[in-house]
N, C-alpha and C. Protein backbone atom coordinates (compact mmCIF):
# COMPACT_ATOMS: atom_id res chain seq x y z
N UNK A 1 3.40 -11.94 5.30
CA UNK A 1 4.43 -12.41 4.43
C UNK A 1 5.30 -13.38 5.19
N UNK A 2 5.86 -14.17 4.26
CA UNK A 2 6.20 -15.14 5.28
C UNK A 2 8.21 -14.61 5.52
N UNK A 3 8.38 -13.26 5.03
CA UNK A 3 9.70 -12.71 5.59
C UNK A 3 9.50 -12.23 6.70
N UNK A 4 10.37 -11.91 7.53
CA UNK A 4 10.42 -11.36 8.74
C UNK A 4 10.50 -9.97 8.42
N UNK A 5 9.54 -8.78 9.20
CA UNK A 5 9.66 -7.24 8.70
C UNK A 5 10.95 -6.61 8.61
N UNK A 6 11.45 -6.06 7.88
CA UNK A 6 12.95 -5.38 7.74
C UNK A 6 13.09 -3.98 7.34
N UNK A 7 12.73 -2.86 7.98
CA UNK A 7 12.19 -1.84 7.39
C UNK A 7 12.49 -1.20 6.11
N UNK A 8 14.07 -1.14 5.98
CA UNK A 8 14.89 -0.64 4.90
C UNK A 8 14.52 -1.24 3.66
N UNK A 9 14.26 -2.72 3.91
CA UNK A 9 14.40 -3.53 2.77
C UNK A 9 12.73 -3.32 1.77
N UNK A 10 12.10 -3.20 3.03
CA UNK A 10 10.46 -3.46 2.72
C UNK A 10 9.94 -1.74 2.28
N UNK A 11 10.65 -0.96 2.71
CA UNK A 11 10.54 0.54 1.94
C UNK A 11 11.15 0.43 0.39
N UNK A 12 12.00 -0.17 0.43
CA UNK A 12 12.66 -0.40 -1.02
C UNK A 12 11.81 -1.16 -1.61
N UNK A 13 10.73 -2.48 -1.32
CA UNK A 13 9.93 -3.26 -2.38
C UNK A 13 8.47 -1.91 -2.56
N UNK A 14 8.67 -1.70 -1.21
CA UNK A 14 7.37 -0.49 -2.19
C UNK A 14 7.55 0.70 -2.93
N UNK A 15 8.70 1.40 -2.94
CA UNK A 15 9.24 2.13 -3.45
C UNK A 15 8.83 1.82 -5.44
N UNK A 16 9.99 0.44 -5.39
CA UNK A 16 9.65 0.08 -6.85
C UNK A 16 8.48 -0.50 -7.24
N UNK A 17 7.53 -1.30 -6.19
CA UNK A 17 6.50 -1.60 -6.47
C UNK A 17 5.04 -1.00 -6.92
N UNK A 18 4.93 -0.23 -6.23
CA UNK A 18 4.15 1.08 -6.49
C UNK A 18 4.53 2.63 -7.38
N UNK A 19 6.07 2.31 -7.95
CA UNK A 19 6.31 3.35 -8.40
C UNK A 19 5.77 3.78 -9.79
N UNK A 20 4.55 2.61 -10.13
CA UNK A 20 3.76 3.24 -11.72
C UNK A 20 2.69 4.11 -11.28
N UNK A 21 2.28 3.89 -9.79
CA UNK A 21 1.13 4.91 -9.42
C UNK A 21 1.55 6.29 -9.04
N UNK A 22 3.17 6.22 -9.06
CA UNK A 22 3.28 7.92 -8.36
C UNK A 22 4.50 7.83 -7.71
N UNK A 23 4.96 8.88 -7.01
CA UNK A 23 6.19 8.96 -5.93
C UNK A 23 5.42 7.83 -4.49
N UNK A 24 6.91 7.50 -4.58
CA UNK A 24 6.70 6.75 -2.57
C UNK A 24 7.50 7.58 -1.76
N UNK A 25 6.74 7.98 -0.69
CA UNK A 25 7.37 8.70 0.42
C UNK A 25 6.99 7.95 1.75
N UNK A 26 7.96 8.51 2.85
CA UNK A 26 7.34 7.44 4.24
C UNK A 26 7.83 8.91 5.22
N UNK A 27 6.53 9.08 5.69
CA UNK A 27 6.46 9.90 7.54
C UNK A 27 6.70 9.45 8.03
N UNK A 28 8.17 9.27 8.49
CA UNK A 28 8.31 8.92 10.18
C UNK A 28 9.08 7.53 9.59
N UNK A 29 10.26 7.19 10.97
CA UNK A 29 11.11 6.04 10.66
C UNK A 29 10.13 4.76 11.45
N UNK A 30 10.48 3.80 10.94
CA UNK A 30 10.53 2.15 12.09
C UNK A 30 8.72 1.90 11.81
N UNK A 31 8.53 0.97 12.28
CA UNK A 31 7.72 0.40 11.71
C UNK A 31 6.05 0.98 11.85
N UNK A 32 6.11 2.49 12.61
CA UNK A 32 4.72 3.04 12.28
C UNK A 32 4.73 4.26 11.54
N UNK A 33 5.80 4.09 10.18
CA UNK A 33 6.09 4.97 9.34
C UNK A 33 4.78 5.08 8.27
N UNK A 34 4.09 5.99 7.99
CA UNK A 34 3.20 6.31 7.10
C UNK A 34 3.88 6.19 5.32
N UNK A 35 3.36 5.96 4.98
CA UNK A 35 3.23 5.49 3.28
C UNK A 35 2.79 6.72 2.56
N UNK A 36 3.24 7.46 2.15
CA UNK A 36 2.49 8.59 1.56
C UNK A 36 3.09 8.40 -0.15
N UNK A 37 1.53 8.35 -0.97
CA UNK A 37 1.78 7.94 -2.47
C UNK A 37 0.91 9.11 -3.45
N UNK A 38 2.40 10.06 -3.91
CA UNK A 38 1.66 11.32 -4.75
C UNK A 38 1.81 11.28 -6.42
N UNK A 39 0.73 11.40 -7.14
CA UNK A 39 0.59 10.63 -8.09
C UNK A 39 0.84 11.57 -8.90
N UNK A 40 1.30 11.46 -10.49
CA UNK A 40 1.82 12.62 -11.22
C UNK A 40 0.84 14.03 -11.87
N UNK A 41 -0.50 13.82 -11.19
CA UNK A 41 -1.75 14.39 -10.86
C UNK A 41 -1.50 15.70 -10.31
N UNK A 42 -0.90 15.11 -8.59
CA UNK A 42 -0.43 16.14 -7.52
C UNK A 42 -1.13 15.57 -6.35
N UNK A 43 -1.97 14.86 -6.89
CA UNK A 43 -3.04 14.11 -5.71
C UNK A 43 -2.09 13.45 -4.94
N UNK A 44 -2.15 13.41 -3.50
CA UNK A 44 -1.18 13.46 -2.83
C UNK A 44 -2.29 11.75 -1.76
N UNK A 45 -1.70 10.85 -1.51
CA UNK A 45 -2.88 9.78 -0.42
C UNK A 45 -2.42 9.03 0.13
N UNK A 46 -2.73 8.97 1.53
CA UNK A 46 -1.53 8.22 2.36
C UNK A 46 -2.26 6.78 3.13
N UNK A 47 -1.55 6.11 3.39
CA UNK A 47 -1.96 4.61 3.38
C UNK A 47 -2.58 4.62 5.32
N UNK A 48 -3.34 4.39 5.73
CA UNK A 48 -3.82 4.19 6.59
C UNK A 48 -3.37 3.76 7.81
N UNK A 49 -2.61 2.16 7.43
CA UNK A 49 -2.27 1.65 8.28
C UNK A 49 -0.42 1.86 8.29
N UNK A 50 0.08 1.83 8.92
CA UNK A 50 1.65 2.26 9.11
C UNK A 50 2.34 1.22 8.21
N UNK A 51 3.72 1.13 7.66
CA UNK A 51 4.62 0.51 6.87
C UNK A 51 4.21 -0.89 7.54
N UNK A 52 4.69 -1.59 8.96
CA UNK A 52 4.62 -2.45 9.64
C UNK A 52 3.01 -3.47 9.15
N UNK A 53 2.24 -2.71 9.64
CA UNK A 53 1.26 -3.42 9.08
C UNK A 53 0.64 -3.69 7.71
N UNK A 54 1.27 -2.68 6.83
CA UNK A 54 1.22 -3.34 5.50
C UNK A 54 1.83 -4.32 5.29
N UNK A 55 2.63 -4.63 5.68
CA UNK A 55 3.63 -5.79 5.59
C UNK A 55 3.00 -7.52 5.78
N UNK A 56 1.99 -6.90 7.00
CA UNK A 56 1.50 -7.73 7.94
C UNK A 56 0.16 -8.38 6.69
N UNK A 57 -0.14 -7.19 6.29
CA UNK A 57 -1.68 -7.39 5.96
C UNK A 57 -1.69 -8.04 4.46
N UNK A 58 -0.36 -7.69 3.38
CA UNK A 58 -0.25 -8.08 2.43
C UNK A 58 -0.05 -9.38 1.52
N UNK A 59 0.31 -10.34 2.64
CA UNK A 59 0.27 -11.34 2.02
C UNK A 59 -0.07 -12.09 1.04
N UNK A 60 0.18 -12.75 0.29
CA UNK A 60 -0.66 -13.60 -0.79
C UNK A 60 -0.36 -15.01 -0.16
N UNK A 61 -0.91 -16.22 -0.41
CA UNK A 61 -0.66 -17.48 -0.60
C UNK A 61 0.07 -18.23 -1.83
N UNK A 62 1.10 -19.35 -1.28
CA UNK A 62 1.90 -19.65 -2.08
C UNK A 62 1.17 -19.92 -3.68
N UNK A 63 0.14 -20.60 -3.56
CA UNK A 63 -0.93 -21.21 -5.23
C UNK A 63 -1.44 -19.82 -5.93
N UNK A 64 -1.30 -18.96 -5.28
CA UNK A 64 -1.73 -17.05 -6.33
C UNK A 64 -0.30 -16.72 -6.65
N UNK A 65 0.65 -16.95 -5.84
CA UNK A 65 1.86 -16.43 -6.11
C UNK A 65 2.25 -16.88 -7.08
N UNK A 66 2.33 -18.61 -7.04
CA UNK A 66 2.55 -19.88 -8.21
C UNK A 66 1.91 -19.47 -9.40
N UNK A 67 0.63 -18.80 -9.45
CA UNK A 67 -0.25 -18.78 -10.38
C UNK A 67 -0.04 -17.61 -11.25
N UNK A 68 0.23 -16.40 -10.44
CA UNK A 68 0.37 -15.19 -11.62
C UNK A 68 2.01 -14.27 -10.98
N UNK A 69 2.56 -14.80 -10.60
CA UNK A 69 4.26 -14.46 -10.50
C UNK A 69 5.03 -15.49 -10.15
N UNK A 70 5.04 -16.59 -10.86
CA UNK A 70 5.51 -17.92 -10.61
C UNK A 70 7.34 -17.68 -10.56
N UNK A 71 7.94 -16.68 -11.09
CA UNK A 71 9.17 -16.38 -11.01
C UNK A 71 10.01 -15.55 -9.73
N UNK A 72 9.00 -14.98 -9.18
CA UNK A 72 8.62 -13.79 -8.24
C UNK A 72 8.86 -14.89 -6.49
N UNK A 73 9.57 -14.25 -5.72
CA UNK A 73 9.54 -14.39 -4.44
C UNK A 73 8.11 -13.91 -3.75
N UNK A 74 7.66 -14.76 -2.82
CA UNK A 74 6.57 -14.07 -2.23
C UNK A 74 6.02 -12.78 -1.59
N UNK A 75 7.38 -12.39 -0.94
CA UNK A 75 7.52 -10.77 -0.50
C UNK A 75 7.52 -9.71 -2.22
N UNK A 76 8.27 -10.24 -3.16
CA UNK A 76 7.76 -9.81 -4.38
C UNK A 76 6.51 -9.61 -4.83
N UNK A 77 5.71 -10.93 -4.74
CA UNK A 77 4.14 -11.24 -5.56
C UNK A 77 3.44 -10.37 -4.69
N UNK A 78 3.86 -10.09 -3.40
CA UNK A 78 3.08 -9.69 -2.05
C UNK A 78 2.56 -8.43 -2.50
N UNK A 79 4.11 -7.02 -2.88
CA UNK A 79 3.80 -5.89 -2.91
C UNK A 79 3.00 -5.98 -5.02
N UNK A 80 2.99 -6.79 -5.35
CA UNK A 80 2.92 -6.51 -6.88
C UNK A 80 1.13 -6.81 -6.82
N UNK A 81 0.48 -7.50 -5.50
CA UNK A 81 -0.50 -7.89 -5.48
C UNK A 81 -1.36 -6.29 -4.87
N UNK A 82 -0.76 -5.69 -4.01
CA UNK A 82 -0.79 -5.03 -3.18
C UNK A 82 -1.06 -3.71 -4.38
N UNK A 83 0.07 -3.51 -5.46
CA UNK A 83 -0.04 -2.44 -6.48
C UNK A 83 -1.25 -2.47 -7.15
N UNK A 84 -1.56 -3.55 -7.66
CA UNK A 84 -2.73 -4.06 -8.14
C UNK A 84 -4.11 -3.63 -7.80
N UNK A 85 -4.32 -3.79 -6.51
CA UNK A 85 -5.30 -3.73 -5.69
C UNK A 85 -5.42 -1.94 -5.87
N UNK A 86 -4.19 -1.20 -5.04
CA UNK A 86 -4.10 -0.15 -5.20
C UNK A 86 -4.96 0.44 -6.61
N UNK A 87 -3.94 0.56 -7.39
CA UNK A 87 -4.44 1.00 -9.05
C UNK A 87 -5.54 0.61 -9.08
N UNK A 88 -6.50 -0.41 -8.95
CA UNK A 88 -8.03 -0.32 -8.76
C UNK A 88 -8.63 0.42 -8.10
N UNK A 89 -8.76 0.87 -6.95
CA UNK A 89 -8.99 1.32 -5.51
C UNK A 89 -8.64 3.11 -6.42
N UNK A 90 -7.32 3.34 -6.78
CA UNK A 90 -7.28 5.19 -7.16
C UNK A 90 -8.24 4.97 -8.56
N UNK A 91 -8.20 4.14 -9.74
CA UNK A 91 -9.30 4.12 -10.77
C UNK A 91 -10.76 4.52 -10.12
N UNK A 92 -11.19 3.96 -9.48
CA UNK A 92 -12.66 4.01 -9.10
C UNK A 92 -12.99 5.24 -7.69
N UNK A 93 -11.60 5.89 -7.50
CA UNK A 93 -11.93 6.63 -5.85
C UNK A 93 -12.53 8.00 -6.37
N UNK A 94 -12.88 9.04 -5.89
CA UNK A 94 -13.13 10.14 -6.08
C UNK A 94 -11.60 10.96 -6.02
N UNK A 95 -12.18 12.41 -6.65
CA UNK A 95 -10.97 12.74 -7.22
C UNK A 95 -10.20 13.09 -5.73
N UNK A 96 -11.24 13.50 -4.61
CA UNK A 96 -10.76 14.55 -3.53
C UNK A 96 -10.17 13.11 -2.45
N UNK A 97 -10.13 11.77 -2.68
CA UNK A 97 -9.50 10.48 -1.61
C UNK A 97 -7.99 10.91 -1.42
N UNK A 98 -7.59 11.00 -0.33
CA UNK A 98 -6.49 11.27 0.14
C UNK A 98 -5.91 10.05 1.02
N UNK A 99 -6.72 9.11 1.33
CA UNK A 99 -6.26 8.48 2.37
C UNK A 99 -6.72 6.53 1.46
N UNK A 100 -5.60 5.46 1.68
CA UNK A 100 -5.75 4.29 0.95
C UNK A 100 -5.81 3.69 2.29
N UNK A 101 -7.17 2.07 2.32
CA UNK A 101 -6.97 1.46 3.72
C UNK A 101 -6.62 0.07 2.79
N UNK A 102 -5.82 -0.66 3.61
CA UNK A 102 -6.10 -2.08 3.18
C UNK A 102 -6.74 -2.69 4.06
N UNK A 103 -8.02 -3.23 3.37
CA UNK A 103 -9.13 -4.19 4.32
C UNK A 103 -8.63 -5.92 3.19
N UNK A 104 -9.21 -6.55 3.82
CA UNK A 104 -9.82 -8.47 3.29
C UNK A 104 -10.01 -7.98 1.37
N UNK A 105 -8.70 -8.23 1.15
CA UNK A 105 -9.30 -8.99 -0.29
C UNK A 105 -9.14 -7.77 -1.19
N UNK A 106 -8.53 -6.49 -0.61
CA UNK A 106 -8.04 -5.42 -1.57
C UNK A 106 -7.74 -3.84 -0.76
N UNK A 107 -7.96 -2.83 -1.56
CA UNK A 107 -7.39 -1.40 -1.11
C UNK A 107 -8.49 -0.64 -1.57
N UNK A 108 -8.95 -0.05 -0.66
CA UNK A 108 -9.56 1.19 -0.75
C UNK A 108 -9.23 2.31 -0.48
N UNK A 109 -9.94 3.46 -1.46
CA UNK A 109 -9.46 4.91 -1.48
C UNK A 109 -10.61 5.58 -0.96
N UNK A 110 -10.79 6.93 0.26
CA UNK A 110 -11.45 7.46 0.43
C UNK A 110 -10.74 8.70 1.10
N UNK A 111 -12.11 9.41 1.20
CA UNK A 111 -12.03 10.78 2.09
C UNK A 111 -11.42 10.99 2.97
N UNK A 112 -10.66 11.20 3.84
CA UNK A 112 -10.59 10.97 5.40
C UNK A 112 -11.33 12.48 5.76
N UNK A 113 -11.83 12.34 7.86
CA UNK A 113 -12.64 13.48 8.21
C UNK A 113 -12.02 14.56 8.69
N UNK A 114 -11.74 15.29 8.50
CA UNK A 114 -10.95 16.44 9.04
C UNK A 114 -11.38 15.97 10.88
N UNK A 115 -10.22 16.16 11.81
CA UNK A 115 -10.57 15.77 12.49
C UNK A 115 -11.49 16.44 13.82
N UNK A 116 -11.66 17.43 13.55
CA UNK A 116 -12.72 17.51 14.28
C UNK A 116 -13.87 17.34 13.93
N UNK A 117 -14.41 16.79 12.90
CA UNK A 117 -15.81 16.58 12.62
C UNK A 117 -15.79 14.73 12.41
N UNK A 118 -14.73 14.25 12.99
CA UNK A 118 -14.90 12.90 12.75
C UNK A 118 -15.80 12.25 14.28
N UNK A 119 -16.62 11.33 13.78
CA UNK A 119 -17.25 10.85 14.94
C UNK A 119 -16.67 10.16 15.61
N UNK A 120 -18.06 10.05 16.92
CA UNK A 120 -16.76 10.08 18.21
C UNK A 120 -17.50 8.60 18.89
């Protein structure tokens, strides 16, 4: 995003941004605070990468921003792109995904391994 990270401020755009998929909660202060998003389900799924790097990873470009939130600040279009992605990603996940990653081009929902059976 082309704002500079601000933690307070950027917990508050996801807060309301994501708040049609569920509660926003955050583990832990400063910028390797976990994202945890529990949906009115009970299904409880926490974002992978820490607050900081969502930030990092979310971006849109100014001509998508122009194009479908032309009223919208970019740190705005950013998390509304970001919800988007999300709400696709819990539509299509299995019921038992607890854990959301953001990779290139959207959000995925999956399993995570309990950790001792995760490979090594």
């Amino acid at each position: 995003m082309a704002a500079e990270y601000e933690d307070g401020w950027f917990r508050a755009m996801l807060k309301t941004g994501l708040s049609h998929l569920g509660t926003v909660s955050f583990d832990g202060h400063g910028p390797d605070a976990l994202v945890r998003l529990t949906q009115p389900t009970g299904r409880t799924l926490v974002f992978e990468q820490g607050i900081a790097a969502i930030h990092e990873r979310i971006a849109i470009d100014e001509e998508s921003r122009s194009a479908m939130w032309p009223d919208w600040s970019l740190a705005a279009a950013s998390v509304a792109l970001l919800s988007v992605h999300a709400e696709e990603a819990l539509n299509t996940a299995p019921t038992e995904a607890d854990t959301l990653s953001i990779i290139d081009g959207g959000v995925t929902a999956s399993v995570s391994q309990p950790a001792d059976l995760q490979l090594r």
